[in-house]
N, C-alpha and C. Protein backbone atom coordinates (compact mmCIF):
# COMPACT_ATOMS: atom_id res chain seq x y z
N UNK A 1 -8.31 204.46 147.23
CA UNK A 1 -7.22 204.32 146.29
C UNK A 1 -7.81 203.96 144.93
N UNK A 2 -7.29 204.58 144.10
CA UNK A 2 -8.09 204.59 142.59
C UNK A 2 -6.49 204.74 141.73
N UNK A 3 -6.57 203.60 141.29
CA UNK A 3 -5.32 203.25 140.09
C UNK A 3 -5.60 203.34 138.87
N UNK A 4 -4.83 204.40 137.63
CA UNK A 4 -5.38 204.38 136.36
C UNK A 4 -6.81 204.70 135.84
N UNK A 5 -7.25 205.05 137.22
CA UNK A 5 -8.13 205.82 136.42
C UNK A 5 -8.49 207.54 136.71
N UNK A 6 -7.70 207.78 137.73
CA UNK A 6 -7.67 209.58 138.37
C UNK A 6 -6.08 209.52 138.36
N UNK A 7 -5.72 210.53 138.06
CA UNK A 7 -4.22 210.55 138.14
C UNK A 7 -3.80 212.12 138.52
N UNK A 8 -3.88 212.87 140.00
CA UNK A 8 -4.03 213.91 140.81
C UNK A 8 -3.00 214.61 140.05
N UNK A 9 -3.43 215.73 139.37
CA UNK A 9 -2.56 217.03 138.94
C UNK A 9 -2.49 216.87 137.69
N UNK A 10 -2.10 215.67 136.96
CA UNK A 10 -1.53 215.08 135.04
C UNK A 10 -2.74 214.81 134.47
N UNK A 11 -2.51 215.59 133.61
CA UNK A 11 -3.73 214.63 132.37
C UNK A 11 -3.44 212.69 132.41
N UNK A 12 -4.40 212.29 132.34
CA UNK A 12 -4.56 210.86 132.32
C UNK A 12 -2.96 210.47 131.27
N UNK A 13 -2.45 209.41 131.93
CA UNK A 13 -1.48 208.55 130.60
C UNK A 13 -1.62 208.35 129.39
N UNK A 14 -0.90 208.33 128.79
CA UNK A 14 -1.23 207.84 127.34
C UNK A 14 -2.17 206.61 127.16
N UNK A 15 -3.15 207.19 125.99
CA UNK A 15 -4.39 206.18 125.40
C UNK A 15 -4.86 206.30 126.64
N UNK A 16 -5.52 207.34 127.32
CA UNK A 16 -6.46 207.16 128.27
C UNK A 16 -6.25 206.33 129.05
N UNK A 17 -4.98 205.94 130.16
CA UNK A 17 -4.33 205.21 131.22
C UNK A 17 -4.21 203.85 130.31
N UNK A 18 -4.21 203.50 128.80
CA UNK A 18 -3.79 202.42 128.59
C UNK A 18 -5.10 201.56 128.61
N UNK A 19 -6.41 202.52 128.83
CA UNK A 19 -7.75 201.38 128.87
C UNK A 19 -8.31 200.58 127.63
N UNK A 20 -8.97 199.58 127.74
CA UNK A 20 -9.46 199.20 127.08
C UNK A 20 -10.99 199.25 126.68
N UNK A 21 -11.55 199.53 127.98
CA UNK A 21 -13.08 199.84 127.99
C UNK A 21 -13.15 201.49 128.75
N UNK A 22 -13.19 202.38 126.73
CA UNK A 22 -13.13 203.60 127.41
C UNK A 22 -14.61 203.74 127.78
N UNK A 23 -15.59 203.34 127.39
CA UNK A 23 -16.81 203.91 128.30
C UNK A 23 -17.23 203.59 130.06
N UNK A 24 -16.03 202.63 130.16
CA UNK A 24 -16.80 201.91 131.79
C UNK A 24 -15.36 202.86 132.18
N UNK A 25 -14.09 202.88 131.68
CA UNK A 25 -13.42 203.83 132.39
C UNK A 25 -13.86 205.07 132.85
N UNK A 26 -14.53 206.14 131.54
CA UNK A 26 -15.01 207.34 131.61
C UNK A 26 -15.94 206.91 133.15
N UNK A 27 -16.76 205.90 132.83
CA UNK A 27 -17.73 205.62 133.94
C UNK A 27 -17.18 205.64 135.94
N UNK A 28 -16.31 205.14 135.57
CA UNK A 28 -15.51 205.05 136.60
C UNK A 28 -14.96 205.97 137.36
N UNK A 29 -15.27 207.37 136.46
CA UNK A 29 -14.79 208.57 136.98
C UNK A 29 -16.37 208.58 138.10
N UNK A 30 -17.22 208.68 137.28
CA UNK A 30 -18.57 208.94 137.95
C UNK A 30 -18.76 208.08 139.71
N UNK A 31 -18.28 206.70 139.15
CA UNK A 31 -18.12 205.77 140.55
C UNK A 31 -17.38 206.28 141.60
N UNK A 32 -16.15 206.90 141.40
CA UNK A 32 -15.02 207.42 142.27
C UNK A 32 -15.75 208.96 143.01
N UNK A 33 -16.12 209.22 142.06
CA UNK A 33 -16.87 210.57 142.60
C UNK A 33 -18.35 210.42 143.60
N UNK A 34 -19.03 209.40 143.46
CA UNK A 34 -20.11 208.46 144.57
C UNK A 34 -19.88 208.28 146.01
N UNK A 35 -18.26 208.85 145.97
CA UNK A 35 -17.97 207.92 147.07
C UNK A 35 -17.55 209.08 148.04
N UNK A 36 -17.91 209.13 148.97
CA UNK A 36 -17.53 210.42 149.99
C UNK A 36 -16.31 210.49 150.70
N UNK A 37 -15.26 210.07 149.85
CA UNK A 37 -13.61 210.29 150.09
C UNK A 37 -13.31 211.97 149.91
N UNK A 38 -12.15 212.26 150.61
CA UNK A 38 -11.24 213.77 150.86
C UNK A 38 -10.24 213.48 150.13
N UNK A 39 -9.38 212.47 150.36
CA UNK A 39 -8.20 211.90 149.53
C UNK A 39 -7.79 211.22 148.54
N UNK A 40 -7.07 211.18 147.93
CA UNK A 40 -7.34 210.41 146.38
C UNK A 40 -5.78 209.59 146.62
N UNK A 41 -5.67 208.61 146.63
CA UNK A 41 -4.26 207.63 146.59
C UNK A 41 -4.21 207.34 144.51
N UNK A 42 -3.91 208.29 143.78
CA UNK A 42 -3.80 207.93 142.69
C UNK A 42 -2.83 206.68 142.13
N UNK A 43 -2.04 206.30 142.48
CA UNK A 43 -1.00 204.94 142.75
C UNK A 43 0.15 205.48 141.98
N UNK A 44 0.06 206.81 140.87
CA UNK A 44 1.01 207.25 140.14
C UNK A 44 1.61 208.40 140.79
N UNK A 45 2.76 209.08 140.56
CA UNK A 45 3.14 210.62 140.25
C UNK A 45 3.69 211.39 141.42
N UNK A 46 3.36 210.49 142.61
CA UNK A 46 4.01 210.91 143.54
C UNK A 46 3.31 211.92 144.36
N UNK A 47 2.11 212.46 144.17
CA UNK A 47 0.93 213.49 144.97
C UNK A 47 -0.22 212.63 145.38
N UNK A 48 -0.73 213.25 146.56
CA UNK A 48 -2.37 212.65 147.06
C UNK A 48 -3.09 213.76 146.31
N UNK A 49 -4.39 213.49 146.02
CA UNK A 49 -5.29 213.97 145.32
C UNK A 49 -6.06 214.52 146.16
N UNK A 50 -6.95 215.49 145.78
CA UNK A 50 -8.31 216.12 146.44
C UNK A 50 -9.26 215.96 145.41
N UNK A 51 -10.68 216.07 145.64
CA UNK A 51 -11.50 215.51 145.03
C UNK A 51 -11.76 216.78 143.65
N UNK A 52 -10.91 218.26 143.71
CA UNK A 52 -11.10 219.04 142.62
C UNK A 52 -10.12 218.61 141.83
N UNK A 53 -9.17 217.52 142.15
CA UNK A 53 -8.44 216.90 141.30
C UNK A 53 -9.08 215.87 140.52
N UNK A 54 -9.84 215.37 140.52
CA UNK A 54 -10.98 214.42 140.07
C UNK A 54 -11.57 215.02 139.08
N UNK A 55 -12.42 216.32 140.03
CA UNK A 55 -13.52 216.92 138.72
C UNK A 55 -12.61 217.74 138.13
N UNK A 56 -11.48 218.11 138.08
CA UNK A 56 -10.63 218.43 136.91
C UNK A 56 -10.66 217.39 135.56
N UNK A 57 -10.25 216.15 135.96
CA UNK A 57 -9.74 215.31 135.20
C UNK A 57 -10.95 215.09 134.59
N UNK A 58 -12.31 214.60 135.11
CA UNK A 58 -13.35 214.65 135.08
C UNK A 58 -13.90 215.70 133.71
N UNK A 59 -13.75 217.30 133.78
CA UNK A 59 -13.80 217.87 133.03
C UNK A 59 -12.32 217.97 131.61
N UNK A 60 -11.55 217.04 131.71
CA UNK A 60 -10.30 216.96 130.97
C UNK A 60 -11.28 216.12 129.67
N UNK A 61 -12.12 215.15 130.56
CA UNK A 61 -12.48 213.98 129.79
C UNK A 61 -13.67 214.26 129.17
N UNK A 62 -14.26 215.35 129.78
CA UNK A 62 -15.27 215.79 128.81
C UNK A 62 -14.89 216.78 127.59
N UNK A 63 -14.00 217.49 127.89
CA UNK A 63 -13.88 218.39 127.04
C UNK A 63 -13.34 217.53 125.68
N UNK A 64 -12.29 216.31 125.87
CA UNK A 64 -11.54 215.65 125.20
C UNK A 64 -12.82 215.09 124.32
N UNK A 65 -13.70 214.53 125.02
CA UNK A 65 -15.03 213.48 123.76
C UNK A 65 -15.25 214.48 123.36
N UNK A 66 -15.55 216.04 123.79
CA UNK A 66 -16.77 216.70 122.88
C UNK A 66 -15.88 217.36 121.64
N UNK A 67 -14.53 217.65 122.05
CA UNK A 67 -13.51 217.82 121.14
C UNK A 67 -13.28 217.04 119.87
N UNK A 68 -13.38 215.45 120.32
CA UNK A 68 -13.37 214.25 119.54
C UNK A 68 -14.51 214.42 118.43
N UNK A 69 -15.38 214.52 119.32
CA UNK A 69 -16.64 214.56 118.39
C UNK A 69 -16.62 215.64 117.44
N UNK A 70 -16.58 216.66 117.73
CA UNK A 70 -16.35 217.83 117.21
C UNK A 70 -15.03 217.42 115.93
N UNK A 71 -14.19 217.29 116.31
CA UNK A 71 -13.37 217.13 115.15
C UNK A 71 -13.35 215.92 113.68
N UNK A 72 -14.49 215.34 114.38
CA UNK A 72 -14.85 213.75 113.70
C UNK A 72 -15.81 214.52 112.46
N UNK A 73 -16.78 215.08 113.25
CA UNK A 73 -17.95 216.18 112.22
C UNK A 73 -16.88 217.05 111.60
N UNK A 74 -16.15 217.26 111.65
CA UNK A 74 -14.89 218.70 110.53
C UNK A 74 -14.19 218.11 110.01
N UNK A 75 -13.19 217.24 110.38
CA UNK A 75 -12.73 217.33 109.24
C UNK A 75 -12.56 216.51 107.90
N UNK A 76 -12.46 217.11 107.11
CA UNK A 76 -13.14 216.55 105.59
C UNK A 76 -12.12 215.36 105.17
N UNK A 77 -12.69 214.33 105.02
CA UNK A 77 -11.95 213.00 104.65
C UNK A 77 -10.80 212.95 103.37
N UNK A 78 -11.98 214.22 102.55
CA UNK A 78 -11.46 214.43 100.77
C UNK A 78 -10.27 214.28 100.65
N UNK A 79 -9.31 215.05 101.27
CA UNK A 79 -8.02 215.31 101.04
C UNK A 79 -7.36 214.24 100.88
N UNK A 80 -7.42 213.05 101.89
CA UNK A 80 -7.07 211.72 102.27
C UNK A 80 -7.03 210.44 101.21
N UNK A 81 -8.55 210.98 100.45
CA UNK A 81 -8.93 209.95 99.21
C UNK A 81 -8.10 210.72 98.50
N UNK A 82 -8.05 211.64 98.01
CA UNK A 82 -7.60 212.49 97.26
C UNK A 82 -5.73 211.83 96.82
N UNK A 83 -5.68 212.31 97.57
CA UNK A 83 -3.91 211.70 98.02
C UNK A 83 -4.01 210.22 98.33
N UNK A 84 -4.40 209.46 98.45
CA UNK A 84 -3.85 208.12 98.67
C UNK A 84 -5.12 207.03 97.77
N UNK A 85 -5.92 207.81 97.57
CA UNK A 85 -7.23 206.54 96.66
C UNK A 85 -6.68 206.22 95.61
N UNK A 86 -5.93 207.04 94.51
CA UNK A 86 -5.22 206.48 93.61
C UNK A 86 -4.11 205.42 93.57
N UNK A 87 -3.86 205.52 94.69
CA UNK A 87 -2.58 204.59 95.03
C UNK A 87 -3.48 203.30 95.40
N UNK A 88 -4.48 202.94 95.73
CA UNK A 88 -5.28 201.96 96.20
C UNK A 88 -5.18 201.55 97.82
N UNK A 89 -4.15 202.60 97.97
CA UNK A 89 -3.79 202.48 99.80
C UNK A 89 -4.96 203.00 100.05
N UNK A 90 -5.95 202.05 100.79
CA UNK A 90 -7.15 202.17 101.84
C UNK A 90 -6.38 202.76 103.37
N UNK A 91 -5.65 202.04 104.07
CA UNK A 91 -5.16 202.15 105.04
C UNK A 91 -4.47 203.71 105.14
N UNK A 92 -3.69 204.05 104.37
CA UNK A 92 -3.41 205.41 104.22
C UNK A 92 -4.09 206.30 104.39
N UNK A 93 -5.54 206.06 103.36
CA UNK A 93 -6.58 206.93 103.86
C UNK A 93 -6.97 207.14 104.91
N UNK A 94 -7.37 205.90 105.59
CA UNK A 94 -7.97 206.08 106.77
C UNK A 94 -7.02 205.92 108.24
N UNK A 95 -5.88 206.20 108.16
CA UNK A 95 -4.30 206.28 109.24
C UNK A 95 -4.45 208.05 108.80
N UNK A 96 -4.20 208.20 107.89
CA UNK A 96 -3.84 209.87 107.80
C UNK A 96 -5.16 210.40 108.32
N UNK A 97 -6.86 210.04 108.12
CA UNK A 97 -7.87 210.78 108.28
C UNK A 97 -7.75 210.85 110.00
N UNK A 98 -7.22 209.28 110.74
CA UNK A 98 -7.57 209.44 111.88
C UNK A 98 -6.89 210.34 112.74
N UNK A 99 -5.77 210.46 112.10
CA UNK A 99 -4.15 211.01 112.67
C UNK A 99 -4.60 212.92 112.65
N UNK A 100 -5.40 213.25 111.57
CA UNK A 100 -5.77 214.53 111.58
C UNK A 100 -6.70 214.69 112.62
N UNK A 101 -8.31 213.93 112.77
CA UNK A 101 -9.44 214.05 113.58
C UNK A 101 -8.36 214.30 114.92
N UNK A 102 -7.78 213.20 115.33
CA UNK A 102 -6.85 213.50 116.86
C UNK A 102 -6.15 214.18 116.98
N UNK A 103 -5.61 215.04 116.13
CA UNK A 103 -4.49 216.23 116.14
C UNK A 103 -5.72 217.61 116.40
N UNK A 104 -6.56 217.08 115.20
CA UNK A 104 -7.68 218.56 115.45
C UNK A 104 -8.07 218.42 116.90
N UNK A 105 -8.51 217.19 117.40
CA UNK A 105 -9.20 216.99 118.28
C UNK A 105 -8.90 217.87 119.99
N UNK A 106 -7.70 217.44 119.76
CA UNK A 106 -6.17 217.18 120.58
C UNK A 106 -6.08 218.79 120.94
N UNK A 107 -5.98 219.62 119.86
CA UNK A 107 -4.90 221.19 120.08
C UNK A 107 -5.91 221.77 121.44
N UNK A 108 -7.77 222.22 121.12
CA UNK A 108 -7.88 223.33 122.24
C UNK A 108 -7.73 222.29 123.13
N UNK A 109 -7.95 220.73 123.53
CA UNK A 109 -7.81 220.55 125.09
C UNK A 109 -6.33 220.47 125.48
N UNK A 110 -5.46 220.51 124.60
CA UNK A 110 -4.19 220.42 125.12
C UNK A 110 -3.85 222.25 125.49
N UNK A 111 -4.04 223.17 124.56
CA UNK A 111 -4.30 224.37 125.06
C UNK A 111 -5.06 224.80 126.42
N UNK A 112 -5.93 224.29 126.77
CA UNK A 112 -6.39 224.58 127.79
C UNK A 112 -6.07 224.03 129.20
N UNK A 113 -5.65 223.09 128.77
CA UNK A 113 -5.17 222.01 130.34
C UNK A 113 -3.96 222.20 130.20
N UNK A 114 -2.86 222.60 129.53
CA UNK A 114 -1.49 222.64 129.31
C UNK A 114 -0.98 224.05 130.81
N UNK A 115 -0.33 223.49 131.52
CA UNK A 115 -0.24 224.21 133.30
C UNK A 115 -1.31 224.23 134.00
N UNK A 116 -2.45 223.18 133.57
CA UNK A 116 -3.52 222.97 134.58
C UNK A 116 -3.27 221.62 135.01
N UNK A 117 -2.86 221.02 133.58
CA UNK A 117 -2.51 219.12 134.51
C UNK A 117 -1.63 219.12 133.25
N UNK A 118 -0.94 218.35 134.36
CA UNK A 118 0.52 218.00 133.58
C UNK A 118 0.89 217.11 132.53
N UNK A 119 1.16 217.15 131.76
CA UNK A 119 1.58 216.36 130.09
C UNK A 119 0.48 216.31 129.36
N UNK A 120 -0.23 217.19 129.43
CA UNK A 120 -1.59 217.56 129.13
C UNK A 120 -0.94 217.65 127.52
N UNK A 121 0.15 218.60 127.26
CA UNK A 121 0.68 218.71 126.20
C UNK A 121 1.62 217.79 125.41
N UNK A 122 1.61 216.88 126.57
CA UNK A 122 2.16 215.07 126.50
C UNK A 122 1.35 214.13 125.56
N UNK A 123 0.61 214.29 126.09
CA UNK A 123 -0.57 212.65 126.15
C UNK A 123 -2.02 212.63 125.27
N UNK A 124 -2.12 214.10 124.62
CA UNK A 124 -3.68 214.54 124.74
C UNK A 124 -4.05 213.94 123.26
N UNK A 125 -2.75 213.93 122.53
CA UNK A 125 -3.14 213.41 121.21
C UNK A 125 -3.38 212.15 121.34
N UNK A 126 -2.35 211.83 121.98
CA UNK A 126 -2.43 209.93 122.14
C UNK A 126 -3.91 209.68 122.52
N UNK A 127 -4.37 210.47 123.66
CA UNK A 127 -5.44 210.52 124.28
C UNK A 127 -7.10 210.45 123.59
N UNK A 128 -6.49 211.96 122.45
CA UNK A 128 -7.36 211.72 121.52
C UNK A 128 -7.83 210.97 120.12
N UNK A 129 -6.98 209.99 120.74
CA UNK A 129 -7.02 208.98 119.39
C UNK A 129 -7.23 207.80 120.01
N UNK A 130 -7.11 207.46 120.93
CA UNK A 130 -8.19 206.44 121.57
C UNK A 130 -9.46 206.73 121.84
N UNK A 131 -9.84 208.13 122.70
CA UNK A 131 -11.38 208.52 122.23
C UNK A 131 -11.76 208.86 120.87
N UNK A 132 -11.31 208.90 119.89
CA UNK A 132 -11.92 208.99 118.65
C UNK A 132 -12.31 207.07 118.16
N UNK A 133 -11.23 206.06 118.67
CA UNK A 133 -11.00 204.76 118.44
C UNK A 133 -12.75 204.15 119.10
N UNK A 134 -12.78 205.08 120.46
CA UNK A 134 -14.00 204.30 121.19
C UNK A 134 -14.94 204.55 120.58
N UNK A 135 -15.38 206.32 120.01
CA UNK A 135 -16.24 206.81 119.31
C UNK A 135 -16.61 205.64 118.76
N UNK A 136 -15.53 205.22 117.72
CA UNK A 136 -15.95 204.50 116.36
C UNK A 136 -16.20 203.18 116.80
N UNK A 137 -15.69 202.48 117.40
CA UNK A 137 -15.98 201.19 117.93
C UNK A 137 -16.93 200.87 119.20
N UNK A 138 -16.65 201.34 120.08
CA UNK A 138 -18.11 201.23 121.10
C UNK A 138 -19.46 202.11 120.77
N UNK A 139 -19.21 202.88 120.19
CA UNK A 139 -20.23 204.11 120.30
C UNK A 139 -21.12 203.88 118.50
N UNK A 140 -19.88 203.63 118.18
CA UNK A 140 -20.08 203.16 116.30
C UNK A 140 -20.75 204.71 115.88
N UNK A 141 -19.91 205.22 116.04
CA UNK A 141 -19.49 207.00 115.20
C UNK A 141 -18.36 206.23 114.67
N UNK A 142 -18.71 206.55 113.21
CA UNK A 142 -17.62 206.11 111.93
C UNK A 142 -17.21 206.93 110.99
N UNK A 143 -17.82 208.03 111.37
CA UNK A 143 -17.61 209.44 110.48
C UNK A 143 -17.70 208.98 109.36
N UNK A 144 -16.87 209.54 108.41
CA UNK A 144 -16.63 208.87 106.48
C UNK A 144 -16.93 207.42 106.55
N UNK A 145 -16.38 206.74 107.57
CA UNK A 145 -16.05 205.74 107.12
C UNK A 145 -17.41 204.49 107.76
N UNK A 146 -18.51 205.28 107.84
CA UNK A 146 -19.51 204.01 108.25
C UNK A 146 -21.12 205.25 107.53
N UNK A 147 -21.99 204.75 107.81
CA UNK A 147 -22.92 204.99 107.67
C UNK A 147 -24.29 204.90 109.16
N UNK A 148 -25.14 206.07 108.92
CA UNK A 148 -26.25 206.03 109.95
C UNK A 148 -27.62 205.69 109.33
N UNK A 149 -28.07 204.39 109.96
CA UNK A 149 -29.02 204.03 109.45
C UNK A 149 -30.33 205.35 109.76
């Protein structure tokens, strides 16, 4: 039985089941998969799982970081300063920059998982704006807004 963190058939819940530690979650996929179970008791949704329900989700969550990442490197901050630096709204800038990275981030995996797992076309933005959140805070990818030594 694996709660909140495999969820058999649906793209994961909103903000990535609501986690707080997205790297030991992501990790957790890897742990669940260690384990030589047939059945998956997801605790949500009302289905038992099989383990290609796993490496689905599994591949949901990869596609979602490399997406993240990918959209963190594109898109251009400019517009953001552009429109809101004069106003001295910092926060604007960087609410509208993040709100784009997770929308860019968001469209092909919601395209692609959208009738493969369910609310895929639900959740994926939400989704991708907590992995863009971990990027920047666990991982410290800050795009515009940090520097690489």
């Amino acid at each position: 039985m694996v709660v909140d963190v495999l969820f058999p058939g649906w793209a994961p819940f909103k903000g990535l089941a609501a986690s707080q530690d997205i790297p030991a979650w992501i990790k957790a996929h890897d742990i669940v998969m260690d384990y030589p179970w047939r059945t998956l008791v997801g605790g949500h949704l009302g289905r038992l799982g099989v383990r290609a329900d796993a490496t689905t989700q599994q591949q949901y969550v990869a596609d979602l970081l490399a997406s993240t990442r990918a959209a963190e490197a594109s898109v251009d901050p400019a517009p953001f300063y552009e429109k809101y630096g004069p106003t001295g709204n910092s926060w604007a800038i960087f609410k509208t920059y993040l709100d784009a990275v997770a929308t860019t981030a968001a469209a092909p995996v919601a395209a692609k998982y959208t009738g493969v797992l369910a609310a895929a076309d639900v959740f994926t933005v939400d989704n991708a704006m907590v992995m863009l959140e971990s990027l920047r805070i666990d991982f410290g990818e800050l795009g515009p807004f940090g520097f690489r030594p």
